[in-house]
C-alpha atoms as a PDB file:
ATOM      1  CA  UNK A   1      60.005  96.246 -58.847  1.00  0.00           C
ATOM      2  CA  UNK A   2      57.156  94.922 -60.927  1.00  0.00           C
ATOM      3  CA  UNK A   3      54.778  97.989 -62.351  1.00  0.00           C
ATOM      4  CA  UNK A   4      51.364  96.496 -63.454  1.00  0.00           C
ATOM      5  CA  UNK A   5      48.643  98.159 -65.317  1.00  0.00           C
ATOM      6  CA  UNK A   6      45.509  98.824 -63.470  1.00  0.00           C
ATOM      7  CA  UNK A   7      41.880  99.830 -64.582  1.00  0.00           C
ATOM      8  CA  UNK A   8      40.555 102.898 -66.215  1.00  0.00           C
ATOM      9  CA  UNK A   9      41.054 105.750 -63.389  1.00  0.00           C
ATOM     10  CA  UNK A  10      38.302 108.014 -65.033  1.00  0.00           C
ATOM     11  CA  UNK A  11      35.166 106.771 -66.995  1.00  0.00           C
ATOM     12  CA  UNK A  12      34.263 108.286 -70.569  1.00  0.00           C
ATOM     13  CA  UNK A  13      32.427 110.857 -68.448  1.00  0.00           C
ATOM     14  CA  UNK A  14      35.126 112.016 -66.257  1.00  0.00           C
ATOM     15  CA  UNK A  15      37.576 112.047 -69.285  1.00  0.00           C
ATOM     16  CA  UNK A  16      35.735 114.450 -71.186  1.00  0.00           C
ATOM     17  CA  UNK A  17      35.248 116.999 -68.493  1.00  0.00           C
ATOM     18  CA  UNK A  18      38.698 116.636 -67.986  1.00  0.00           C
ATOM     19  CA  UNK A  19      39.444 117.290 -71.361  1.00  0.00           C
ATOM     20  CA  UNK A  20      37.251 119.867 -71.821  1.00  0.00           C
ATOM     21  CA  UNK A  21      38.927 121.588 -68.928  1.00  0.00           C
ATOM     22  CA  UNK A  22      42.127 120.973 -70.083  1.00  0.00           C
ATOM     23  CA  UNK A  23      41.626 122.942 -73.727  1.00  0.00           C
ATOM     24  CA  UNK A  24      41.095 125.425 -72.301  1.00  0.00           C
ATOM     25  CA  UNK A  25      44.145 125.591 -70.901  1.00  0.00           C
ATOM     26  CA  UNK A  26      45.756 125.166 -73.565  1.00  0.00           C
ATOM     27  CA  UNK A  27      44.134 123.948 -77.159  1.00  0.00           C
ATOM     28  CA  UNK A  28      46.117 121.745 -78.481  1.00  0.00           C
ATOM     29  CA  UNK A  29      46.167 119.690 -75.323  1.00  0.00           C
ATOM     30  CA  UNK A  30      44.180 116.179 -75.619  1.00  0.00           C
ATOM     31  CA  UNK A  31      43.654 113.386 -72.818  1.00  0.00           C
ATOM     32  CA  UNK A  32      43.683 109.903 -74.142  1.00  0.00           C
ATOM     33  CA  UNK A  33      43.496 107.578 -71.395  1.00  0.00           C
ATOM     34  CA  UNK A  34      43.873 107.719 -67.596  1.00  0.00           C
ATOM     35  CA  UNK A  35      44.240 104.354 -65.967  1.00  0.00           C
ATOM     36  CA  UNK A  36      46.115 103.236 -62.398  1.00  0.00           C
ATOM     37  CA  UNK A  37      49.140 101.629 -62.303  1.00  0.00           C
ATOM     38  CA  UNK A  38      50.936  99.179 -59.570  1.00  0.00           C
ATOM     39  CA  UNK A  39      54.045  98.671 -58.227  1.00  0.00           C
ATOM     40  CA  UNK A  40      54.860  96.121 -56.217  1.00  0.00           C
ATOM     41  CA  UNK A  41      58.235  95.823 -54.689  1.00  0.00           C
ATOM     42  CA  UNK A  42      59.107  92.193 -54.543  1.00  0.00           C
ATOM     43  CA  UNK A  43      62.773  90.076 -53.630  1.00  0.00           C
ATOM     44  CA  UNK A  44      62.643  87.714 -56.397  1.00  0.00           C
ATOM     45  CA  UNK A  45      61.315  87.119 -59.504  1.00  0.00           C
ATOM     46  CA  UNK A  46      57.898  85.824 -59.457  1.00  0.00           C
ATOM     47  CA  UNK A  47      56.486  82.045 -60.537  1.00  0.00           C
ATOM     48  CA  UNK A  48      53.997  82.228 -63.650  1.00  0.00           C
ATOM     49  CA  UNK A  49      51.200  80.980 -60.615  1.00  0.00           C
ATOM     50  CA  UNK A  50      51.943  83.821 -58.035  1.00  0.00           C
ATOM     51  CA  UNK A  51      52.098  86.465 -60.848  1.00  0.00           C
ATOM     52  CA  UNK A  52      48.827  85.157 -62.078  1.00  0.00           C
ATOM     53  CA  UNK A  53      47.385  85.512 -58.229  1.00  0.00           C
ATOM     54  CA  UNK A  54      48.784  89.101 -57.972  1.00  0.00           C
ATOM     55  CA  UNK A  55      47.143  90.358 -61.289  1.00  0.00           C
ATOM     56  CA  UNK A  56      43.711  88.683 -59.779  1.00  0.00           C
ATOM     57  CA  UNK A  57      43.749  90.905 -56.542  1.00  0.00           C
ATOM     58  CA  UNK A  58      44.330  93.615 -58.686  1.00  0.00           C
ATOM     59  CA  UNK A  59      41.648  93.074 -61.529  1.00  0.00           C
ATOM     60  CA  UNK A  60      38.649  95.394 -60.678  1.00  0.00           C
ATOM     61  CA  UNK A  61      36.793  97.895 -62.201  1.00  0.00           C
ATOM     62  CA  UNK A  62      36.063  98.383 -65.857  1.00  0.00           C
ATOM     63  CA  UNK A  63      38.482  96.277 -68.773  1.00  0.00           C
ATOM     64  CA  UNK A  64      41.193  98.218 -68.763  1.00  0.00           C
ATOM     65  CA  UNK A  65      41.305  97.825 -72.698  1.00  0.00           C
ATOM     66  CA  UNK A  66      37.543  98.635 -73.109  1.00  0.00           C
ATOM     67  CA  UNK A  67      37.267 101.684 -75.904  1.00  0.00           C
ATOM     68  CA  UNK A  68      40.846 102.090 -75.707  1.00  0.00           C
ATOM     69  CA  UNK A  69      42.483 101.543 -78.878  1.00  0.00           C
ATOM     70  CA  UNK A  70      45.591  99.136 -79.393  1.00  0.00           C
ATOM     71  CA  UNK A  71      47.923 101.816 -79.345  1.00  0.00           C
ATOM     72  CA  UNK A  72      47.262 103.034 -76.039  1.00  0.00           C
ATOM     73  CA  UNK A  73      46.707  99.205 -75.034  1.00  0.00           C
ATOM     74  CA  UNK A  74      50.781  98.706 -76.307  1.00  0.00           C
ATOM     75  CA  UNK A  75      51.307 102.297 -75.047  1.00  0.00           C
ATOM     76  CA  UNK A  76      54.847 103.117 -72.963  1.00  0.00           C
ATOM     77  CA  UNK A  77      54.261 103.395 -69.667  1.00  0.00           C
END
């Protein structure tokens, strides 16, 4: 199973409401990033070309490294 990184699921917007909503739940709470990720089930290992084709029908949105910083970028998923 391949899990790919999607696009920001909340704007900067959205993630500070969130946040905001959040602390007060508990303070020391703090929401860094939200983004969607993929899975897609496949029975072999894809070629460089049809991996690149799969992560074009799933590029939309915003970057999904725009005003994140390189931590969360090389985050664990």
């Amino acid at each position: 199973m391949l899990t790919l990184r999607g696009a920001p699921a909340l704007s900067a917007f959205r993630l500070d409401k969130l946040t905001q909503k959040l602390s007060d739940i508990h303070p020391d709470l703090t929401l860094l990033h939200a983004e969607y990720v993929h899975f897609a089930e496949v029975r072999k290992p894809l070629t460089p070309e049809r991996r690149e084709i799969l992560a074009s029908l799933l590029t939309y949105g915003p970057d999904m490294h725009q005003g994140t910083t390189e931590a969360l970028a090389d985050g664990e998923l």
